[in-house]
PDB file of N, CA and C in Angstrom:
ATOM      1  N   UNK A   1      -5.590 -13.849   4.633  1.00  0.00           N
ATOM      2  CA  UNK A   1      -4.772 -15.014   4.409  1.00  0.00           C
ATOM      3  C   UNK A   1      -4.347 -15.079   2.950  1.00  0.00           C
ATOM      4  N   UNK A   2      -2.868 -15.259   2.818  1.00  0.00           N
ATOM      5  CA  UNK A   2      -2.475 -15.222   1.547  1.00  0.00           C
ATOM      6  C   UNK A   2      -3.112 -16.912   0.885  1.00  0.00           C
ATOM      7  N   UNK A   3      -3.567 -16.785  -0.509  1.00  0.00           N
ATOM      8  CA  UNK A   3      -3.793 -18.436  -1.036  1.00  0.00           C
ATOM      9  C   UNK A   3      -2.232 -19.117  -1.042  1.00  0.00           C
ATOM     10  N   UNK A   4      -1.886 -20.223  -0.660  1.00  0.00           N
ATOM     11  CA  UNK A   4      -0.852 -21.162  -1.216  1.00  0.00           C
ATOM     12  C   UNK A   4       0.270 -20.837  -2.515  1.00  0.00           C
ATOM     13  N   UNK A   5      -0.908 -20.720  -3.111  1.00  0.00           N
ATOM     14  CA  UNK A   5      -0.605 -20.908  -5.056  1.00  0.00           C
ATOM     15  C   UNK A   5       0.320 -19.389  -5.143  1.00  0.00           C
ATOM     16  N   UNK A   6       0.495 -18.276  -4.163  1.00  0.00           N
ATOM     17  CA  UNK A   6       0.361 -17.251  -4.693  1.00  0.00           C
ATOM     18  C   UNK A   6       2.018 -16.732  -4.036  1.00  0.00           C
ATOM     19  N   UNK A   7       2.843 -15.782  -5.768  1.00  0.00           N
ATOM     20  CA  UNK A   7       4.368 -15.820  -5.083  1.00  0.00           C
ATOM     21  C   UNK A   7       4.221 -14.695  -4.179  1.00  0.00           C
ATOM     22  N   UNK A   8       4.952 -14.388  -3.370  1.00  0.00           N
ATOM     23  CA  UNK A   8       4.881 -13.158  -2.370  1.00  0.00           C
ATOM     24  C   UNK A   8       6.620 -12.883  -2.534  1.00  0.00           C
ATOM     25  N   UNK A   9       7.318 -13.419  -2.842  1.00  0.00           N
ATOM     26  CA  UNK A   9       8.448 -13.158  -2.578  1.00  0.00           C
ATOM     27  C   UNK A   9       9.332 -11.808  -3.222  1.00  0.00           C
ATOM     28  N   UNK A  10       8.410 -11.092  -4.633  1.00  0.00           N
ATOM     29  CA  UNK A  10       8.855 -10.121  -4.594  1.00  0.00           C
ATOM     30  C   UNK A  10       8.429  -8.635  -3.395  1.00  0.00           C
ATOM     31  N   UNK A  11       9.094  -7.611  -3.572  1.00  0.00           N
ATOM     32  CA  UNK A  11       8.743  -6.705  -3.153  1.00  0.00           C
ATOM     33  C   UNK A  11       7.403  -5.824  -4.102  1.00  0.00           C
ATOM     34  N   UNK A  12       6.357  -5.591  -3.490  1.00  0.00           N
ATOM     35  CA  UNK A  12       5.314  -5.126  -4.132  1.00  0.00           C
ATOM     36  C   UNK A  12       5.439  -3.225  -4.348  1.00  0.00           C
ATOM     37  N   UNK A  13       4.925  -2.639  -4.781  1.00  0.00           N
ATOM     38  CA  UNK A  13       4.948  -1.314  -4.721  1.00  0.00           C
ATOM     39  C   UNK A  13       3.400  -0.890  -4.605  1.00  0.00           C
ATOM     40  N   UNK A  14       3.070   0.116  -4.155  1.00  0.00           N
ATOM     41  CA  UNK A  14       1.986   0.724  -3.627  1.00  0.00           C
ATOM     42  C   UNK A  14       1.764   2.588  -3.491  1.00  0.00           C
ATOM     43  N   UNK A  15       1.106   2.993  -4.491  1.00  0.00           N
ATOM     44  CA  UNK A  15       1.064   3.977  -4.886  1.00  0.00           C
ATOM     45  C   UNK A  15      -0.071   4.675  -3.878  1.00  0.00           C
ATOM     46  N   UNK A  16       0.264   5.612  -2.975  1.00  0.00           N
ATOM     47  CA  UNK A  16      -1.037   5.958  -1.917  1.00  0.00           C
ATOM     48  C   UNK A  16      -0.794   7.150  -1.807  1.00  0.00           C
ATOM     49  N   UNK A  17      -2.539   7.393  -2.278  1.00  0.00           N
ATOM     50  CA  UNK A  17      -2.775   9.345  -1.934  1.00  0.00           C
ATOM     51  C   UNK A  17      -3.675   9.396  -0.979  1.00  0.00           C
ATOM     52  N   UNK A  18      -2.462  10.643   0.125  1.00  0.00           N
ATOM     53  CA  UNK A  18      -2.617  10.650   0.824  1.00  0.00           C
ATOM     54  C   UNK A  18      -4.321  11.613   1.509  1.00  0.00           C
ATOM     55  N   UNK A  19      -4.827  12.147   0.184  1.00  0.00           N
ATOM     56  CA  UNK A  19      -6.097  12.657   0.789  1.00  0.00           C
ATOM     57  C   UNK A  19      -7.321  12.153   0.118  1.00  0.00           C
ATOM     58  N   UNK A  20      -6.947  10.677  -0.449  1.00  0.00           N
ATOM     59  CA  UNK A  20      -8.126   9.946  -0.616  1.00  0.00           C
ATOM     60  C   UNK A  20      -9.055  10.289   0.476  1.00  0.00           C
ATOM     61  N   UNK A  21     -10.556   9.961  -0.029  1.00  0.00           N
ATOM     62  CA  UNK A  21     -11.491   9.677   0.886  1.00  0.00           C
ATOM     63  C   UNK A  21     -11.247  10.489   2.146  1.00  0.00           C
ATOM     64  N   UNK A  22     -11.382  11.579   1.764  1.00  0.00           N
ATOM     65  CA  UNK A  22     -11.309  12.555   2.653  1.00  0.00           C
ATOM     66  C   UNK A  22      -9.743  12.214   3.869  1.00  0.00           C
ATOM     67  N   UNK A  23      -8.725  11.898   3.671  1.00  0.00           N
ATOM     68  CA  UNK A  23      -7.726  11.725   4.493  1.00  0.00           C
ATOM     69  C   UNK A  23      -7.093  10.399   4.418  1.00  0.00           C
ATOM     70  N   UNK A  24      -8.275   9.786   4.424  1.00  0.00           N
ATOM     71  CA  UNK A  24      -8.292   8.003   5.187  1.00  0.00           C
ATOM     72  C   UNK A  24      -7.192   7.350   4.352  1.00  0.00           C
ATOM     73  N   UNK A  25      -6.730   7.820   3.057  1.00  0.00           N
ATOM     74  CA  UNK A  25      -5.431   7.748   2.335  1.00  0.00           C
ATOM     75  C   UNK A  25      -4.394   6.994   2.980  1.00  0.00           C
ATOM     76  N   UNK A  26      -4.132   8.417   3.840  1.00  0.00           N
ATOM     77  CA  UNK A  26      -3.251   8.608   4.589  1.00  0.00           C
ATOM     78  C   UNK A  26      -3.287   8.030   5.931  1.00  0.00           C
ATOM     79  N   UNK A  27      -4.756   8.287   6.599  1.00  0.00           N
ATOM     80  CA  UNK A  27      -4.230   7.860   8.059  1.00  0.00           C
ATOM     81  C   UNK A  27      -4.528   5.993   8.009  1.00  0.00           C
ATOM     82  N   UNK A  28      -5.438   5.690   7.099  1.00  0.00           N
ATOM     83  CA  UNK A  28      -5.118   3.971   6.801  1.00  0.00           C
ATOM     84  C   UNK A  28      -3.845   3.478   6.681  1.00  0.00           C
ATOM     85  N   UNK A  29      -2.927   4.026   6.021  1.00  0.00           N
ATOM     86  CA  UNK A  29      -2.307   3.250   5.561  1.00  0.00           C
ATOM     87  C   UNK A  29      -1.327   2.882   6.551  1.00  0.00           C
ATOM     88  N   UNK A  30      -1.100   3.161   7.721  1.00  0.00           N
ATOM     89  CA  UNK A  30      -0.442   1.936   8.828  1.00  0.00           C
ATOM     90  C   UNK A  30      -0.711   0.993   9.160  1.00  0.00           C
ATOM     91  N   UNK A  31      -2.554   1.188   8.803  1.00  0.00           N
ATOM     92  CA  UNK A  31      -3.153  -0.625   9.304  1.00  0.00           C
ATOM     93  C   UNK A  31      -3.032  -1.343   7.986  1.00  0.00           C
ATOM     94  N   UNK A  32      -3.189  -0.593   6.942  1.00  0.00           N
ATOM     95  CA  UNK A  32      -3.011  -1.620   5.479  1.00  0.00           C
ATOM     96  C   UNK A  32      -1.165  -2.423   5.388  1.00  0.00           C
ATOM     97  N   UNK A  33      -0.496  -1.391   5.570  1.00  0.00           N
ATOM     98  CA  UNK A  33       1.234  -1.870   5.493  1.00  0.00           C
ATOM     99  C   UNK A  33       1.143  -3.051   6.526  1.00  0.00           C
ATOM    100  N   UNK A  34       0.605  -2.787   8.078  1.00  0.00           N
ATOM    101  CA  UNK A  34       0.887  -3.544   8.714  1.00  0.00           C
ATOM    102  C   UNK A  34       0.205  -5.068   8.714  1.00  0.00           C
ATOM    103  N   UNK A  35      -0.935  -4.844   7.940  1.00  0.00           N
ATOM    104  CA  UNK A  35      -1.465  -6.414   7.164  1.00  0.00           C
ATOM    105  C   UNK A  35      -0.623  -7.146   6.099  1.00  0.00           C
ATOM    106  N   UNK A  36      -0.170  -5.998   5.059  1.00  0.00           N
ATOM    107  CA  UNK A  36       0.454  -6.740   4.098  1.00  0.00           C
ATOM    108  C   UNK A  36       2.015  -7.498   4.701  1.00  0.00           C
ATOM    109  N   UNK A  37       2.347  -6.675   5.890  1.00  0.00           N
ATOM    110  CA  UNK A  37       3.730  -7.281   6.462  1.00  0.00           C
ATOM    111  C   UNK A  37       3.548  -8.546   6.993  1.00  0.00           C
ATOM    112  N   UNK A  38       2.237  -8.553   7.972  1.00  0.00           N
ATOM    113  CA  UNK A  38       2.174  -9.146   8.718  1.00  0.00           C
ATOM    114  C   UNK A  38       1.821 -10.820   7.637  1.00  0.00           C
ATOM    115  N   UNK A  39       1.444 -10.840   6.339  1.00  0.00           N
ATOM    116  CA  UNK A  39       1.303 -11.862   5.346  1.00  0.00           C
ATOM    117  C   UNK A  39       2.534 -12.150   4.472  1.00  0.00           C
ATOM    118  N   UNK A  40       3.524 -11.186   5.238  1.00  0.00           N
ATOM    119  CA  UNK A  40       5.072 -11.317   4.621  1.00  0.00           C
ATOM    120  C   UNK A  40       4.940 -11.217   3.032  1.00  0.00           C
ATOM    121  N   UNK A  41       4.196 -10.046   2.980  1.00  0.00           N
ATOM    122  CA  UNK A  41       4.005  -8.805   1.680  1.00  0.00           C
ATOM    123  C   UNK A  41       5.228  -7.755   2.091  1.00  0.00           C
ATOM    124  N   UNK A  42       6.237  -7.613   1.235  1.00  0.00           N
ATOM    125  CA  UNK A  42       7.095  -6.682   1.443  1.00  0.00           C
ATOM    126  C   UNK A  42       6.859  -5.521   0.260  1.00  0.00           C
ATOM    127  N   UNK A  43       6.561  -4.167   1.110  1.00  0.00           N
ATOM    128  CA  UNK A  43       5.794  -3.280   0.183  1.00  0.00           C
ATOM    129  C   UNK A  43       7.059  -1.579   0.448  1.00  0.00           C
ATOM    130  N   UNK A  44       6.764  -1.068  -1.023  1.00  0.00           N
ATOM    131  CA  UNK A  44       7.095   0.033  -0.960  1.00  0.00           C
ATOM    132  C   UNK A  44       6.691   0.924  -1.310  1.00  0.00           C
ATOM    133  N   UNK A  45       6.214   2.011  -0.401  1.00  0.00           N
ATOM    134  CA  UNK A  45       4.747   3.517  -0.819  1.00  0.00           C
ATOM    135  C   UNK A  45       5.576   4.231  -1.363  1.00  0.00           C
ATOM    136  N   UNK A  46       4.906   4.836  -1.850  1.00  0.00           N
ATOM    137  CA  UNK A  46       4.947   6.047  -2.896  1.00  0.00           C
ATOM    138  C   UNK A  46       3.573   6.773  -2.298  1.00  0.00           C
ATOM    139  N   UNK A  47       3.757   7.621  -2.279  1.00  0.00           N
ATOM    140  CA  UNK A  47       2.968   9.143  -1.804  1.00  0.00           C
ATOM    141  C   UNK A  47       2.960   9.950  -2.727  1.00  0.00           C
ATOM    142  N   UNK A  48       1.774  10.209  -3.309  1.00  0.00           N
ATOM    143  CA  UNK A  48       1.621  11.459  -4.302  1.00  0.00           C
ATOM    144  C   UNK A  48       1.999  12.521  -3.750  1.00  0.00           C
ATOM    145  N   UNK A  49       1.915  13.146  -4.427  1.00  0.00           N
ATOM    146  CA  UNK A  49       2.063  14.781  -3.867  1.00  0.00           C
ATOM    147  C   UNK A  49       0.966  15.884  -4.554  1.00  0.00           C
ATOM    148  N   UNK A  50       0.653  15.906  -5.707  1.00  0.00           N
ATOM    149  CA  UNK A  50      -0.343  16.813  -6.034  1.00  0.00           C
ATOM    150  C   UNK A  50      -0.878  15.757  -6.852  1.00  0.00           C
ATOM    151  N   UNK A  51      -2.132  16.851  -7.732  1.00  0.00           N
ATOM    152  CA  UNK A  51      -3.364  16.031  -8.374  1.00  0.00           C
ATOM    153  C   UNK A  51      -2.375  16.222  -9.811  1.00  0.00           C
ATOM    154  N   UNK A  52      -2.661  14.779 -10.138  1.00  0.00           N
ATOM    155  CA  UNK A  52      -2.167  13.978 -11.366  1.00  0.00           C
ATOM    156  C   UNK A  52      -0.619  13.298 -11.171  1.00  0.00           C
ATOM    157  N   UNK A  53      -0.442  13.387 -10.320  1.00  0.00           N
ATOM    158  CA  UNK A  53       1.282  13.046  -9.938  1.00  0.00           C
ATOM    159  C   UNK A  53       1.133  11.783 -10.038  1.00  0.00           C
ATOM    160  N   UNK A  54      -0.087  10.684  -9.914  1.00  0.00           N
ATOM    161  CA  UNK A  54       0.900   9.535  -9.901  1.00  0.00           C
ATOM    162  C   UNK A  54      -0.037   9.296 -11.476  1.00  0.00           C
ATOM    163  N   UNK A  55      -0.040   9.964 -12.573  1.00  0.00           N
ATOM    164  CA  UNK A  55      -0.091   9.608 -13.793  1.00  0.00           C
ATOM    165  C   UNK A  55       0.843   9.846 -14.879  1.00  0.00           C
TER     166      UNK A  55
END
């Protein structure tokens, strides 16, 4: 549940590698997007691609 107090109205960004934690990166992140939607969190992934890419 989002708090009251809190803006949602921008679009958020979300940086996700995809072989975190052995995979779970990757295969989570349909149930994570589909929470943040479902709290009318409008999000946009980014997917690493190799080690150090998202630094």
């Amino acid at each position: 549940m989002t708090p009251k107090n809190f803006d949602i109205s921008q679009r958020w960004a979300a940086i996700v590698n995809p072989v975190a934690g052995s995979g779970r990166g990757l295969t989570d992140w349909p149930q994570i997007s589909g929470l943040l939607r479902d709290e009318g969190i409008a999000v946009d992934a980014m997917f690493t691609l190799h080690k150090y890419h998202a630094t």
